[in-house]
N, C-alpha and C. Protein backbone atom coordinates (compact mmCIF):
# COMPACT_ATOMS: atom_id res chain seq x y z
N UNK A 1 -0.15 3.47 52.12
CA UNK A 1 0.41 2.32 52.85
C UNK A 1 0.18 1.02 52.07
N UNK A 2 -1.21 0.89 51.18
CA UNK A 2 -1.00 -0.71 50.95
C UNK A 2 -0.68 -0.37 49.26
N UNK A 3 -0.12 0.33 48.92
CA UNK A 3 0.85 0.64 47.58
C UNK A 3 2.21 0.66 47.73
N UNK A 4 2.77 0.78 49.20
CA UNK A 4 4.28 0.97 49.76
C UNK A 4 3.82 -1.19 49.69
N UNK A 5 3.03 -1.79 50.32
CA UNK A 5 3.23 -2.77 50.58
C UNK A 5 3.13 -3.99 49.61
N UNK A 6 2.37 -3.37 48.61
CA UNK A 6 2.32 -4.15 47.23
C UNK A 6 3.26 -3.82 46.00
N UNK A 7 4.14 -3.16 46.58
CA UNK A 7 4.91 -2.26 45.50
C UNK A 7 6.38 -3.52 45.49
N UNK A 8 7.20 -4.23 46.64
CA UNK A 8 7.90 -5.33 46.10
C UNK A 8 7.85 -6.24 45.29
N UNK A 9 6.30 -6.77 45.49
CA UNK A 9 5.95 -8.30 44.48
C UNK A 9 5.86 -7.55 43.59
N UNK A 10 5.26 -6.25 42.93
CA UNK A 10 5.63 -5.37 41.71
C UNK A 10 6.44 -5.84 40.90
N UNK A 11 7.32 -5.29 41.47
CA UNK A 11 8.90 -4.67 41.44
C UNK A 11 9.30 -5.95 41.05
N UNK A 12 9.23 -7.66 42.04
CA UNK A 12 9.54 -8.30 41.30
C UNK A 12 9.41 -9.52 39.97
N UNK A 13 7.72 -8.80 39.96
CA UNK A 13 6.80 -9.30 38.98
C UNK A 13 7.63 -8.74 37.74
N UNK A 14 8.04 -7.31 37.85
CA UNK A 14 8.73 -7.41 36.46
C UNK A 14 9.70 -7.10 36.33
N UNK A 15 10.57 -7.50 37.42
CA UNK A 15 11.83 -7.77 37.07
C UNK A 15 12.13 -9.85 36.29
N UNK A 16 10.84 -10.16 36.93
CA UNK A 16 10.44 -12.31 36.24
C UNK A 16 10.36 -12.01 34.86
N UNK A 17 9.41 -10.77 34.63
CA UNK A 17 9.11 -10.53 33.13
C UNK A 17 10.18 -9.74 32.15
N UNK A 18 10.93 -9.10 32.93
CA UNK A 18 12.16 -8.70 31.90
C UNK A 18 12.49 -9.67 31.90
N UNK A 19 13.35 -10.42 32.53
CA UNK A 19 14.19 -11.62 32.80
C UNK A 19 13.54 -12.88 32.01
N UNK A 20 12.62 -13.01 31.57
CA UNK A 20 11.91 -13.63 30.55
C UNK A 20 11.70 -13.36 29.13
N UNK A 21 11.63 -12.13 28.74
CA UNK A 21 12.16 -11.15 27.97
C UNK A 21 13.72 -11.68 27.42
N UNK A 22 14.17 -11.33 28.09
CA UNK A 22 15.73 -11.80 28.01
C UNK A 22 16.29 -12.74 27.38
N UNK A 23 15.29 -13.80 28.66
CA UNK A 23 15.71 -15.43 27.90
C UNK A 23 15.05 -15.61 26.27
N UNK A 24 14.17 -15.27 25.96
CA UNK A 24 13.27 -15.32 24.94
C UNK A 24 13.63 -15.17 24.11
N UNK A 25 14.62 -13.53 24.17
CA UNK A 25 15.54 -13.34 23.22
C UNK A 25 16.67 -13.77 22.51
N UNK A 26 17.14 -14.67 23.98
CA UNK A 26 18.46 -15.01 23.92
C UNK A 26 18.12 -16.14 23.12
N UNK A 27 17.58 -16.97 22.66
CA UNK A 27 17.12 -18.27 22.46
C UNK A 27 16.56 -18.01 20.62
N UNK A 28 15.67 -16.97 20.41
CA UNK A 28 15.49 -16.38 19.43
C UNK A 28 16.78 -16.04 18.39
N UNK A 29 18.30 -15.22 19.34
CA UNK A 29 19.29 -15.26 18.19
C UNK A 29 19.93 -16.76 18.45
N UNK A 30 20.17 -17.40 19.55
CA UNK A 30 20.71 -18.93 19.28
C UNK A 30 19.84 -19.58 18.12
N UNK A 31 18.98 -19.33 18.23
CA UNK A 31 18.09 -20.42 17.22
C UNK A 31 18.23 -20.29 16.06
N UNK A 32 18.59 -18.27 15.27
CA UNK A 32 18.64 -17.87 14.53
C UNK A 32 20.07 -18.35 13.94
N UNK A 33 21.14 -18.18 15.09
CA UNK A 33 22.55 -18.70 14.30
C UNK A 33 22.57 -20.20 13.88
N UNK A 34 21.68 -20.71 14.37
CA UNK A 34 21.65 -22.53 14.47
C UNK A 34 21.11 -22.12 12.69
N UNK A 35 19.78 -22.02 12.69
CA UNK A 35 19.48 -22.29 11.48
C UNK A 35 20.45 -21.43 9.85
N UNK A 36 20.92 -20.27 10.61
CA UNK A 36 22.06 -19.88 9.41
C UNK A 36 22.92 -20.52 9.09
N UNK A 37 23.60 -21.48 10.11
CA UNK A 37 24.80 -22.45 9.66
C UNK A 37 24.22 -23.54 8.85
């Protein structure tokens, strides 16, 4: 029962951390095309 009840903020603890992931990346190839031009 308190693993069914701690298991959302989980769930959306790393869904913040993919989603951070993400941005991180995304910013990493923007930055990368910035400095190739």
């Amino acid at each position: 029962e308190a693993l069914q009840e701690a298991l959302p903020p989980l769930v959306e603890l790393c869904q913040a951390v993919r989603r951070a992931i993400d941005f991180a990346e995304a910013i990493k190839v923007s930055f990368r095309m910035l400095v190739q031009e």
